[in-house]
PDB file of N, CA and C in Angstrom:
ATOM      1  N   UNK A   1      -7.580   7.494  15.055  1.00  0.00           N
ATOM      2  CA  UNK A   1      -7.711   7.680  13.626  1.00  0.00           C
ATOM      3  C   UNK A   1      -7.270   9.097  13.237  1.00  0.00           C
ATOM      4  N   UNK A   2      -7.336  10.166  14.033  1.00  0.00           N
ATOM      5  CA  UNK A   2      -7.590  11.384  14.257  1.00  0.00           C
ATOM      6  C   UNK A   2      -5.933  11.663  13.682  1.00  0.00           C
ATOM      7  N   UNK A   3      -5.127  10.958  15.155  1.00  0.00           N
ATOM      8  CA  UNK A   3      -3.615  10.792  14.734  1.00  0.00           C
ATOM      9  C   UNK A   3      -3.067  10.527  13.685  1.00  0.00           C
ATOM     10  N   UNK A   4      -3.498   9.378  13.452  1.00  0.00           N
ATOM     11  CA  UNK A   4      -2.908   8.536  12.093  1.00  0.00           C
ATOM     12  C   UNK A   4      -2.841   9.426  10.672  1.00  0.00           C
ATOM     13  N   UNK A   5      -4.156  10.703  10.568  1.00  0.00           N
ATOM     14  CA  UNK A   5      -4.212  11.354   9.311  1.00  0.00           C
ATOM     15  C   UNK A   5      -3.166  12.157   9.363  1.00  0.00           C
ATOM     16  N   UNK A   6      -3.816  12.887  10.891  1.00  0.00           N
ATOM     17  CA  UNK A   6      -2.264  13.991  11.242  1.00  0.00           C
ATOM     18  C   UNK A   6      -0.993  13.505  10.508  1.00  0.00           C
ATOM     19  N   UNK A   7      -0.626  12.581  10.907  1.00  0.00           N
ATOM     20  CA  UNK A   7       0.905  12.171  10.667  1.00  0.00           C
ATOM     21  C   UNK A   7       1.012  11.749   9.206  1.00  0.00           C
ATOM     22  N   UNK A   8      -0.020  11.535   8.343  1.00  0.00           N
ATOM     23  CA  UNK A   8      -0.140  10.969   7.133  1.00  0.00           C
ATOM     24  C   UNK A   8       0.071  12.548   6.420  1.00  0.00           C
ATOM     25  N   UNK A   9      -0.659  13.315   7.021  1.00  0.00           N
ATOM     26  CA  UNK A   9      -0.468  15.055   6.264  1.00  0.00           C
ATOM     27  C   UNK A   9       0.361  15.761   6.323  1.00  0.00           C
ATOM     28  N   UNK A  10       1.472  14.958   7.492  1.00  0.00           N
ATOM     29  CA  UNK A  10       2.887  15.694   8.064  1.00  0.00           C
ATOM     30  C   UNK A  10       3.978  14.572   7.197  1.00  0.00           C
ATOM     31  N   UNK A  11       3.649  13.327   6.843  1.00  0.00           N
ATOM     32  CA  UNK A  11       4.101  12.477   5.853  1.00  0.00           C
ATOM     33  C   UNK A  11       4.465  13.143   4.989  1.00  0.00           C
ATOM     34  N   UNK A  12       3.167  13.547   3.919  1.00  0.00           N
ATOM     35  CA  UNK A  12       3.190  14.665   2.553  1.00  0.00           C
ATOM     36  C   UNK A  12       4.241  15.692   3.109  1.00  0.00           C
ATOM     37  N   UNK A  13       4.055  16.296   3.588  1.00  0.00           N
ATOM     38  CA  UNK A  13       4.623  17.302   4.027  1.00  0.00           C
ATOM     39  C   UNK A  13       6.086  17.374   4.121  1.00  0.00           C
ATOM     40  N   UNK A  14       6.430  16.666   4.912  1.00  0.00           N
ATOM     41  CA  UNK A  14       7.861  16.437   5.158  1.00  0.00           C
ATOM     42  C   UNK A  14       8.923  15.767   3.765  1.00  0.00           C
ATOM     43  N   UNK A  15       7.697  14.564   2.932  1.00  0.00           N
ATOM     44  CA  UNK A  15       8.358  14.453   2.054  1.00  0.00           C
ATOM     45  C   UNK A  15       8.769  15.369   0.950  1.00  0.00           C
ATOM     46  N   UNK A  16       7.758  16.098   0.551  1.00  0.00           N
ATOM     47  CA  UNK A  16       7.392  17.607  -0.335  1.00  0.00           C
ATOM     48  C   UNK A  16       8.271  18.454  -0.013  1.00  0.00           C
ATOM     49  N   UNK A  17       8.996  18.656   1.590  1.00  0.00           N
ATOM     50  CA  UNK A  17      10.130  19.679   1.813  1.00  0.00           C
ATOM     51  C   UNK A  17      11.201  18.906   1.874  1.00  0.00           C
ATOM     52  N   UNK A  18      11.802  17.657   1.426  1.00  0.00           N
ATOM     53  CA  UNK A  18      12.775  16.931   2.020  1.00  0.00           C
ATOM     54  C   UNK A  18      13.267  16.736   3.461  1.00  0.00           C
ATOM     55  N   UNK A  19      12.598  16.774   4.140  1.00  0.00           N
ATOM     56  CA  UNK A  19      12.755  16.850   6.009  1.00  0.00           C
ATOM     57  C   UNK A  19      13.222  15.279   6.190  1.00  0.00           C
ATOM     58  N   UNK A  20      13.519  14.793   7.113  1.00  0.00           N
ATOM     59  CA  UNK A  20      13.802  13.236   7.565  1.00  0.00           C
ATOM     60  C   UNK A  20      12.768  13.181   8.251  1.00  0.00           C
ATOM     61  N   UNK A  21      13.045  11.679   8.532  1.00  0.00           N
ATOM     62  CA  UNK A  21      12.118  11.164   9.424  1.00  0.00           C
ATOM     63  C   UNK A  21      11.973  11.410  11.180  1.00  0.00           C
ATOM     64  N   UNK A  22      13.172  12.110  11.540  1.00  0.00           N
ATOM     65  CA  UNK A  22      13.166  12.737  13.252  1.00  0.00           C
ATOM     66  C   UNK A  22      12.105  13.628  13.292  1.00  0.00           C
ATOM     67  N   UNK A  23      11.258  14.542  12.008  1.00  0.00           N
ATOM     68  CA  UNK A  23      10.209  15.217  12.444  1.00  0.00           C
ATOM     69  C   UNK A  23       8.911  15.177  12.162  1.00  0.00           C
ATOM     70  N   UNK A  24       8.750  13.405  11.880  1.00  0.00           N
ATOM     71  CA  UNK A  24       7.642  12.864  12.271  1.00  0.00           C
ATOM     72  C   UNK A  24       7.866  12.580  13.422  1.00  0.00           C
ATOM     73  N   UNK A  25       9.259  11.706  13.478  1.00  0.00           N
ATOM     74  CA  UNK A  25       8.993  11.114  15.051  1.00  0.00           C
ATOM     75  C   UNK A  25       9.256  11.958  16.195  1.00  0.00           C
ATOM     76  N   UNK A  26       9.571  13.406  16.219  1.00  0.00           N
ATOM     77  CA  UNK A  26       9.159  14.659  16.973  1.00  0.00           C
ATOM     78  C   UNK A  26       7.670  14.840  17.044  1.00  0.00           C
ATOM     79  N   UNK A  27       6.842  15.213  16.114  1.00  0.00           N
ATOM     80  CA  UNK A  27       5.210  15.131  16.308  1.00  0.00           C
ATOM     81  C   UNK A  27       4.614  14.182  16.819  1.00  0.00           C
ATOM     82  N   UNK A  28       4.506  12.684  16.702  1.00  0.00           N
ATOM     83  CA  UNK A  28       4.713  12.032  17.128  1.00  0.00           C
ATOM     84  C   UNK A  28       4.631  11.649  18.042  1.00  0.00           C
ATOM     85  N   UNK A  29       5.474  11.759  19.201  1.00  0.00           N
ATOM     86  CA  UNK A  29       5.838  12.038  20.170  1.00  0.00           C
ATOM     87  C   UNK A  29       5.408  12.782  21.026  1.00  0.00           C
ATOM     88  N   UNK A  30       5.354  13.724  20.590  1.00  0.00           N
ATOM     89  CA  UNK A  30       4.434  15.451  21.176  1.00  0.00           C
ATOM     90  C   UNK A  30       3.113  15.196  21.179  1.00  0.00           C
ATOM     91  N   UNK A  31       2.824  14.377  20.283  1.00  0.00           N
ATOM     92  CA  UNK A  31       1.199  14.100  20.281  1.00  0.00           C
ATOM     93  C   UNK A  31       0.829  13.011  20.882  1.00  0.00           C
ATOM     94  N   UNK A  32       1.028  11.658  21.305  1.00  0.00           N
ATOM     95  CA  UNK A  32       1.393  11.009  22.165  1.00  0.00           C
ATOM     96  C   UNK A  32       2.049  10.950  23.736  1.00  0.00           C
ATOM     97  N   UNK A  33       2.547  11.816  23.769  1.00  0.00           N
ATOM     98  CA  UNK A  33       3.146  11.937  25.257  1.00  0.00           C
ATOM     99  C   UNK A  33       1.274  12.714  25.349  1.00  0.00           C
ATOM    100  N   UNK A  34       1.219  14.272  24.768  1.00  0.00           N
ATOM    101  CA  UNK A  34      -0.415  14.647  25.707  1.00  0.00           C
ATOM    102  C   UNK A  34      -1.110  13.790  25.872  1.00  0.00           C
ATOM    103  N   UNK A  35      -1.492  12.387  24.281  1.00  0.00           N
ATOM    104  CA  UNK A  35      -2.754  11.080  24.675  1.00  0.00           C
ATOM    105  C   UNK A  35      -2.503  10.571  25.861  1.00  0.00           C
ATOM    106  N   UNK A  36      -1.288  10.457  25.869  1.00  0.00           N
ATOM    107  CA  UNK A  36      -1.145   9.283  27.623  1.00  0.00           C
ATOM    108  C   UNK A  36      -1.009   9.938  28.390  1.00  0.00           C
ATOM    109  N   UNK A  37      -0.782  11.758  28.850  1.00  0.00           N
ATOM    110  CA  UNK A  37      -0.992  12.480  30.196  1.00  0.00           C
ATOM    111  C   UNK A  37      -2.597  12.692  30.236  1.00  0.00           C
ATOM    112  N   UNK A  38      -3.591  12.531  29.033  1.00  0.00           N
ATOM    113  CA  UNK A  38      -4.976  12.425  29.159  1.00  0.00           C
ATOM    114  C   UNK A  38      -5.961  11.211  29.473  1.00  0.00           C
ATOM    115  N   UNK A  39      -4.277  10.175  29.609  1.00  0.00           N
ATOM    116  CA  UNK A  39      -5.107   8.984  29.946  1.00  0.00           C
ATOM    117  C   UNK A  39      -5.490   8.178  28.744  1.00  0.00           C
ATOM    118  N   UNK A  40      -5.193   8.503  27.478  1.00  0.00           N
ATOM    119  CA  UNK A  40      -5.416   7.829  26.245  1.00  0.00           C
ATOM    120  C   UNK A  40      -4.448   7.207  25.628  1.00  0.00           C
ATOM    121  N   UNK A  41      -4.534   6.305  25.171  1.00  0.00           N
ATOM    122  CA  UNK A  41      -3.612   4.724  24.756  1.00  0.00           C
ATOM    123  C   UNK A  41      -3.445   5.061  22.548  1.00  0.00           C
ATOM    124  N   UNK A  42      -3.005   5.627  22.043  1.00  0.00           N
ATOM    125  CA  UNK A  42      -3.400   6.087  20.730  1.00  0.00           C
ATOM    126  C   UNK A  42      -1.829   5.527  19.952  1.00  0.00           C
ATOM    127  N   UNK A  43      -1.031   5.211  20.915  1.00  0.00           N
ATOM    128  CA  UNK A  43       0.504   4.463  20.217  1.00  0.00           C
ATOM    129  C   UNK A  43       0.236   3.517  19.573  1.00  0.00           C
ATOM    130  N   UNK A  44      -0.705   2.444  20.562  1.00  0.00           N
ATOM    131  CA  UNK A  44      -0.575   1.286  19.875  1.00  0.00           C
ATOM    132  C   UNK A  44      -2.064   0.963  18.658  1.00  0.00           C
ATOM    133  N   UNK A  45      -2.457   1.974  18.558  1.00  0.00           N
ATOM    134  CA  UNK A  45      -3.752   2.150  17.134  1.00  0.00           C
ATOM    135  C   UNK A  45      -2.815   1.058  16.134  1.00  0.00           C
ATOM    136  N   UNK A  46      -3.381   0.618  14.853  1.00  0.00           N
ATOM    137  CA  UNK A  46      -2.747  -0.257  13.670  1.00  0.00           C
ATOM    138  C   UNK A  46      -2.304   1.328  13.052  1.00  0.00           C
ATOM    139  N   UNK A  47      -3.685   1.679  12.667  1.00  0.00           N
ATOM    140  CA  UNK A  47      -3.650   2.798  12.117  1.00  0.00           C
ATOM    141  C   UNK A  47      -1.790   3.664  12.146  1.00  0.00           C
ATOM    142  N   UNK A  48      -1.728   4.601  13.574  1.00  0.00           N
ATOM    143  CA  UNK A  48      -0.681   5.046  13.958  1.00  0.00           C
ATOM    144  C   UNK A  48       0.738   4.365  13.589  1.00  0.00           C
ATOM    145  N   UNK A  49       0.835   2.819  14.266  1.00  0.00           N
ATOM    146  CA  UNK A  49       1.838   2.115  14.124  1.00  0.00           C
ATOM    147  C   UNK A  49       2.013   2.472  12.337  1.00  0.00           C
ATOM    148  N   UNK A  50       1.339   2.305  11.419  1.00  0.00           N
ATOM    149  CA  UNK A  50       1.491   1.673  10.007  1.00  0.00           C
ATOM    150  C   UNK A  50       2.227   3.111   9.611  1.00  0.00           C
ATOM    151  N   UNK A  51       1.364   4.348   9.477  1.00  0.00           N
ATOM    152  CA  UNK A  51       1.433   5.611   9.271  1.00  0.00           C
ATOM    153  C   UNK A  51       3.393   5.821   9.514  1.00  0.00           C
ATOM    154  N   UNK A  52       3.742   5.586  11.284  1.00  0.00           N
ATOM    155  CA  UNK A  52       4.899   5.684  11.268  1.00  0.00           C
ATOM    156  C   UNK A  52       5.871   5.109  10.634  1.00  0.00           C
ATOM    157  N   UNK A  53       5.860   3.411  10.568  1.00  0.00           N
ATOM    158  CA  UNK A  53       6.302   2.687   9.700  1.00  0.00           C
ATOM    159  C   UNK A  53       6.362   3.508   8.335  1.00  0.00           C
ATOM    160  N   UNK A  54       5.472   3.925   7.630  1.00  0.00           N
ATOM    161  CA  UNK A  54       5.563   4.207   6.266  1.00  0.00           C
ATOM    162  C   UNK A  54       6.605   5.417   6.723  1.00  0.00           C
ATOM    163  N   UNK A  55       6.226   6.519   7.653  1.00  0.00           N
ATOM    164  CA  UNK A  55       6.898   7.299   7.275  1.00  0.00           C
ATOM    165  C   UNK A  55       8.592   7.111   7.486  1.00  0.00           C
ATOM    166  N   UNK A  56       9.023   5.712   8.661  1.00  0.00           N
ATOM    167  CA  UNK A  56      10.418   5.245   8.450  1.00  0.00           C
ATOM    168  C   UNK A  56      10.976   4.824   7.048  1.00  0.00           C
ATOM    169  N   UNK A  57      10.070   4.552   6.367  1.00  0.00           N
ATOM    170  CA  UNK A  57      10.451   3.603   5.396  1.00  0.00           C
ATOM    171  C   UNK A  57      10.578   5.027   4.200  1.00  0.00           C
ATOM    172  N   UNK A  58       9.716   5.818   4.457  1.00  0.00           N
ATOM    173  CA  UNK A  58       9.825   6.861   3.046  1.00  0.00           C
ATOM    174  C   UNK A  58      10.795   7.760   3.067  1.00  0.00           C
ATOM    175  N   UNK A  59      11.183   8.380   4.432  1.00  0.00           N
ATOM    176  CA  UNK A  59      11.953   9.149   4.798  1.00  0.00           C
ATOM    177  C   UNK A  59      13.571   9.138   4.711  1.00  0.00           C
ATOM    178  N   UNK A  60      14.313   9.700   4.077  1.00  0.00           N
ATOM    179  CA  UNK A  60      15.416   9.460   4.531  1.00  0.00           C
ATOM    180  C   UNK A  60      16.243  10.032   5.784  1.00  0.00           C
ATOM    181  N   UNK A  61      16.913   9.294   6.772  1.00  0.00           N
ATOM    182  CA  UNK A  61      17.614   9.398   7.828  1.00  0.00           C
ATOM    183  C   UNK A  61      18.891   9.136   7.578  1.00  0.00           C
ATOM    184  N   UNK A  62      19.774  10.075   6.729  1.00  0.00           N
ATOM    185  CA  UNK A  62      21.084   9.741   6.896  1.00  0.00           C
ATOM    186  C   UNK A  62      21.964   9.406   5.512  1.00  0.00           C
ATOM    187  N   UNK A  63      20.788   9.451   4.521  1.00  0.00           N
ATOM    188  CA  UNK A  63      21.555   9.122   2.877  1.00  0.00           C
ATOM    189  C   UNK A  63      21.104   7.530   3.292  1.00  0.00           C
ATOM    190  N   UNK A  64      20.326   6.827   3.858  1.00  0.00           N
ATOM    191  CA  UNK A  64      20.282   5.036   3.678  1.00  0.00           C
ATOM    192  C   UNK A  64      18.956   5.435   2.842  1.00  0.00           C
ATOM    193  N   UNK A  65      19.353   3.995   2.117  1.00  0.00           N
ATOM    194  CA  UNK A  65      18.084   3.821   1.234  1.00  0.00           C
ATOM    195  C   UNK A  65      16.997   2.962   1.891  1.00  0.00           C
ATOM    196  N   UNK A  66      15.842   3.570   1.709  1.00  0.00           N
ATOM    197  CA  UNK A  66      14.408   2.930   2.302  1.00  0.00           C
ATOM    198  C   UNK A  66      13.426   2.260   1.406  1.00  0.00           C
ATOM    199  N   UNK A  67      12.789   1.256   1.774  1.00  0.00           N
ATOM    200  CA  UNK A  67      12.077   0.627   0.881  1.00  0.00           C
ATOM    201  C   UNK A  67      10.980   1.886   1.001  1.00  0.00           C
ATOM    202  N   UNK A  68      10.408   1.650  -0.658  1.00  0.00           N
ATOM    203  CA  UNK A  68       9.068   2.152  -0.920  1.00  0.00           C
ATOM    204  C   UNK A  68       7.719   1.717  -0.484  1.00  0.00           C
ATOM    205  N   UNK A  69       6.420   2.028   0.225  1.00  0.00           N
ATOM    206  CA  UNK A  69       5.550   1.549   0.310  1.00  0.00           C
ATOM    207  C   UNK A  69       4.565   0.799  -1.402  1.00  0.00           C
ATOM    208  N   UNK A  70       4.107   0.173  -0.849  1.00  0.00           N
ATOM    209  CA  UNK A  70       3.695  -0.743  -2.231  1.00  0.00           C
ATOM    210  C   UNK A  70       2.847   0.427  -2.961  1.00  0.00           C
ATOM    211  N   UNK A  71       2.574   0.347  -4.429  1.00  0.00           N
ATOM    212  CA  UNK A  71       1.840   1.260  -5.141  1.00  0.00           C
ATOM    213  C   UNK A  71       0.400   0.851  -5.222  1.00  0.00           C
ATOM    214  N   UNK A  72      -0.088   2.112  -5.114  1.00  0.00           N
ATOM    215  CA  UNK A  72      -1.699   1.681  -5.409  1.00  0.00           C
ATOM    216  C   UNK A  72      -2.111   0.626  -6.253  1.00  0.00           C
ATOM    217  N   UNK A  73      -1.352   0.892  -7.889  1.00  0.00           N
ATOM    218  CA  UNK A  73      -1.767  -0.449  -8.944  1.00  0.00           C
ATOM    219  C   UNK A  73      -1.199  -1.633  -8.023  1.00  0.00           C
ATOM    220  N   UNK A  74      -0.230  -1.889  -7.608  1.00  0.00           N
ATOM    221  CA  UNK A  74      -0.047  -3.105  -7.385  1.00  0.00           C
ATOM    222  C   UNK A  74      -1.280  -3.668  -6.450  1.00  0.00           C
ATOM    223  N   UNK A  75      -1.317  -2.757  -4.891  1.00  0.00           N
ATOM    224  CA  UNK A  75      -2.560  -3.498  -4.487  1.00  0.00           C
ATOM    225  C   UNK A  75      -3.855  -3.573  -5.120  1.00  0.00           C
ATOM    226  N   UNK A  76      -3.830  -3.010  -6.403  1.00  0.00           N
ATOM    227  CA  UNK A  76      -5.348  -2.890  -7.102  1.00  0.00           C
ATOM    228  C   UNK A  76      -5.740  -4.194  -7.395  1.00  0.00           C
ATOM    229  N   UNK A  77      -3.871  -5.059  -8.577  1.00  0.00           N
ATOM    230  CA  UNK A  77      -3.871  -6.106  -9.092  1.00  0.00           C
ATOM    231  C   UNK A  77      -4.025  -7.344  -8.259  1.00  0.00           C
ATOM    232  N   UNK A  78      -3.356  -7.649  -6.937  1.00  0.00           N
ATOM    233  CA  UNK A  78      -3.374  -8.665  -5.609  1.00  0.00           C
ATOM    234  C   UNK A  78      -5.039  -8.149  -5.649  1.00  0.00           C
ATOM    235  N   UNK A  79      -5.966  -7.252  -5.078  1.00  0.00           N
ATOM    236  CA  UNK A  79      -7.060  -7.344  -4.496  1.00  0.00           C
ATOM    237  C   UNK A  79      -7.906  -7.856  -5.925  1.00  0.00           C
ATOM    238  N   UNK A  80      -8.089  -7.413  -6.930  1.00  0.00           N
ATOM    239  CA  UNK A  80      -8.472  -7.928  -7.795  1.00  0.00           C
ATOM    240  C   UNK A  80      -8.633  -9.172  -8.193  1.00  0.00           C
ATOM    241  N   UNK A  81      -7.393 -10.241  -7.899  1.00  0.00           N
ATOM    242  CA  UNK A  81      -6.867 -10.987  -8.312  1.00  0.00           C
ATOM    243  C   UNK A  81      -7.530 -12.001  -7.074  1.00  0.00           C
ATOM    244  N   UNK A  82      -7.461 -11.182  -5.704  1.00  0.00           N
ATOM    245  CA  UNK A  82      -7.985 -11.977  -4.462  1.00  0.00           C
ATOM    246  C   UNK A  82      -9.367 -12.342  -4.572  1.00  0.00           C
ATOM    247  N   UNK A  83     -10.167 -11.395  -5.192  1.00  0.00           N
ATOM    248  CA  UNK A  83     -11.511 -10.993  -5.377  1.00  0.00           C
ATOM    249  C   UNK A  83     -12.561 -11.672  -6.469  1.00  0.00           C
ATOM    250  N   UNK A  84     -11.943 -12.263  -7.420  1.00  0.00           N
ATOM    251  CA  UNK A  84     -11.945 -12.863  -8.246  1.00  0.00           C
ATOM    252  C   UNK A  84     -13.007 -13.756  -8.023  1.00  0.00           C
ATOM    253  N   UNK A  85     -14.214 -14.559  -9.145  1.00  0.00           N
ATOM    254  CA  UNK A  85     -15.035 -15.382  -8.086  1.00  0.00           C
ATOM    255  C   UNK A  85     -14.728 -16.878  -8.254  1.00  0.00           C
ATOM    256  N   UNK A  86     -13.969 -17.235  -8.920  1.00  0.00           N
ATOM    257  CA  UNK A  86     -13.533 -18.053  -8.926  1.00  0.00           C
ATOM    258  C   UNK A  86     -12.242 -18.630  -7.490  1.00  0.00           C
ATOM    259  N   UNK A  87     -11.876 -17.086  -7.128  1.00  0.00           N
ATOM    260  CA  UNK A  87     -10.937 -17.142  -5.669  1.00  0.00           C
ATOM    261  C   UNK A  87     -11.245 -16.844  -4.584  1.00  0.00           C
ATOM    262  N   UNK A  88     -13.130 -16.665  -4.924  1.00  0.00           N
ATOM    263  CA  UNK A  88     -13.570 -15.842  -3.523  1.00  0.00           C
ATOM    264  C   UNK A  88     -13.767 -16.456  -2.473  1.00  0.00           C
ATOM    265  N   UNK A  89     -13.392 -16.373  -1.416  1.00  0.00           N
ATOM    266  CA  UNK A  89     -13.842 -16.621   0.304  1.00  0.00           C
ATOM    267  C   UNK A  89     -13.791 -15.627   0.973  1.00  0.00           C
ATOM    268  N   UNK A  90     -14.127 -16.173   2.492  1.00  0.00           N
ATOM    269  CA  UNK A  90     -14.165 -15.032   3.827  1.00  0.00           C
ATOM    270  C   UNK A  90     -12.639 -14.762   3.618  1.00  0.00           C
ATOM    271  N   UNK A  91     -11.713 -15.662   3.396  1.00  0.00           N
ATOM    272  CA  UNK A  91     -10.496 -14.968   4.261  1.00  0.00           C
ATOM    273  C   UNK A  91      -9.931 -14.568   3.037  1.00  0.00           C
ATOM    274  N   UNK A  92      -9.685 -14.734   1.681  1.00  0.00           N
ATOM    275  CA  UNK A  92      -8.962 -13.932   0.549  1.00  0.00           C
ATOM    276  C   UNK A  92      -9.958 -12.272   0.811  1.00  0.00           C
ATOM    277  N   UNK A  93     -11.674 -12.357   1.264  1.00  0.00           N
ATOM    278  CA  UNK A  93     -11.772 -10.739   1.516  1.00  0.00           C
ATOM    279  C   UNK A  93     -11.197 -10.228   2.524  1.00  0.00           C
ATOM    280  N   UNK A  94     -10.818 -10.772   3.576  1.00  0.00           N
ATOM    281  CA  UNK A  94      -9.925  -9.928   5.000  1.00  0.00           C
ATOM    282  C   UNK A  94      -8.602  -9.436   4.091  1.00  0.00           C
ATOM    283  N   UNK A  95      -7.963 -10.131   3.405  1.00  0.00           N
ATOM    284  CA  UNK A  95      -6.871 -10.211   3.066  1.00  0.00           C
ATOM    285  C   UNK A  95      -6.833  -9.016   2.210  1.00  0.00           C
ATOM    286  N   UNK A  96      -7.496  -9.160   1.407  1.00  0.00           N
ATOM    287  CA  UNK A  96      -8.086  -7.780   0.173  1.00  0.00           C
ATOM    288  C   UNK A  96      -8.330  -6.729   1.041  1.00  0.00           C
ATOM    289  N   UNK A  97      -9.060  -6.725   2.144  1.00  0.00           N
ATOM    290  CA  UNK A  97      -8.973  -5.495   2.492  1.00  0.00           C
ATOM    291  C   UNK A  97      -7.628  -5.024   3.496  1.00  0.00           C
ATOM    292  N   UNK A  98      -7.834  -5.920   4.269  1.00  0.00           N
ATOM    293  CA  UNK A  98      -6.034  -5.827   5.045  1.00  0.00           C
ATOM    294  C   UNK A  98      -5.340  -4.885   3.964  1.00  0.00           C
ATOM    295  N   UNK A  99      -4.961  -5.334   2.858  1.00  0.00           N
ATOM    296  CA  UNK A  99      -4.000  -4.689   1.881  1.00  0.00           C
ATOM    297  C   UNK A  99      -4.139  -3.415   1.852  1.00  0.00           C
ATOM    298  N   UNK A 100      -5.520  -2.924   0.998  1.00  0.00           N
ATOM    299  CA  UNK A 100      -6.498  -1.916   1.037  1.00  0.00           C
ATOM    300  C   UNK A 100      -5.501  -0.717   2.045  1.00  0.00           C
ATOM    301  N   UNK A 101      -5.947  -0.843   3.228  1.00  0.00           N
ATOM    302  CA  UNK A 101      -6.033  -0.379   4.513  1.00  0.00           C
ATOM    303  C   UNK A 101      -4.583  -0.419   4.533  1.00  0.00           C
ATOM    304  N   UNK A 102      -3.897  -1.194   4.756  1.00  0.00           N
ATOM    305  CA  UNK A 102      -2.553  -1.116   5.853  1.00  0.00           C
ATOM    306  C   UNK A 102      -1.245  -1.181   4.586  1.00  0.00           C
ATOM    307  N   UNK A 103      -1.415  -1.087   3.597  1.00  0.00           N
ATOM    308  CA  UNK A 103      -0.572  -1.275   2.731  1.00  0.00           C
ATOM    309  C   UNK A 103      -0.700  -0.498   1.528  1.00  0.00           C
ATOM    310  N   UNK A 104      -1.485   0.187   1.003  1.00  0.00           N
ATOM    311  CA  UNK A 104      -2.064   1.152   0.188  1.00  0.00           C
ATOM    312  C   UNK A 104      -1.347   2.736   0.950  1.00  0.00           C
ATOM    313  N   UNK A 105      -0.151   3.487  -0.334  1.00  0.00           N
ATOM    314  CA  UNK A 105       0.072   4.841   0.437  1.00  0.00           C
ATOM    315  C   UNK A 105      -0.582   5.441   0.920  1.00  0.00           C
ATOM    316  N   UNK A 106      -1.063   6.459   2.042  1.00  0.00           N
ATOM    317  CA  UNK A 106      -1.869   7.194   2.591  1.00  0.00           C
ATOM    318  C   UNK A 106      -2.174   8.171   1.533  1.00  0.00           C
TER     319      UNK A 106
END
């Protein structure tokens, strides 16, 4: 989890200076190679995976255009909409929060 913010604050960061995406996936890397010489598994977190993803997707590498991560209102309107009690169950709340979590900008 620890990781995942890291890279979410180096996200801001990199986007705020125009940097690409090679210096997330330099930190990254650097921070990951020490988890697994300590014996710790922290690549395959959701958390981590998503964080990088976003930051492929926000970053530009090269002048290509990248999709945007979804906007807060939008997942407000889907969870809302999931949440509803007329739509409520167990699995529309996994789903609502899934969104929440893994799809909501850092």
């Amino acid at each position: 989890m620890h990781v995942a913010m890291f890279l979410s604050n180096s996200l801001h960061f990199a986007l705020s200076r125009g940097l690409t995406y090679s210096t997330i996936k330099a930190a990254s890397a650097a921070i990951l190679s020490a988890h697994n010489m300590a014996g710790l598994d922290v690549a395959n977190h959701s958390f981590v995976q998503a964080v990088r993803s976003c930051a492929q997707r926000s970053l530009s590498s090269g002048g290509q255009l990248r999709k945007a991560p979804l906007s807060l209102d939008l997942c407000i309107i889907t969870v809302s909409f999931l949440l509803q009690p007329s739509q409520f169950t167990l699995l529309n709340l996994q789903i609502a929060t899934l969104i929440m979590v893994c799809f909501a900008v850092f």
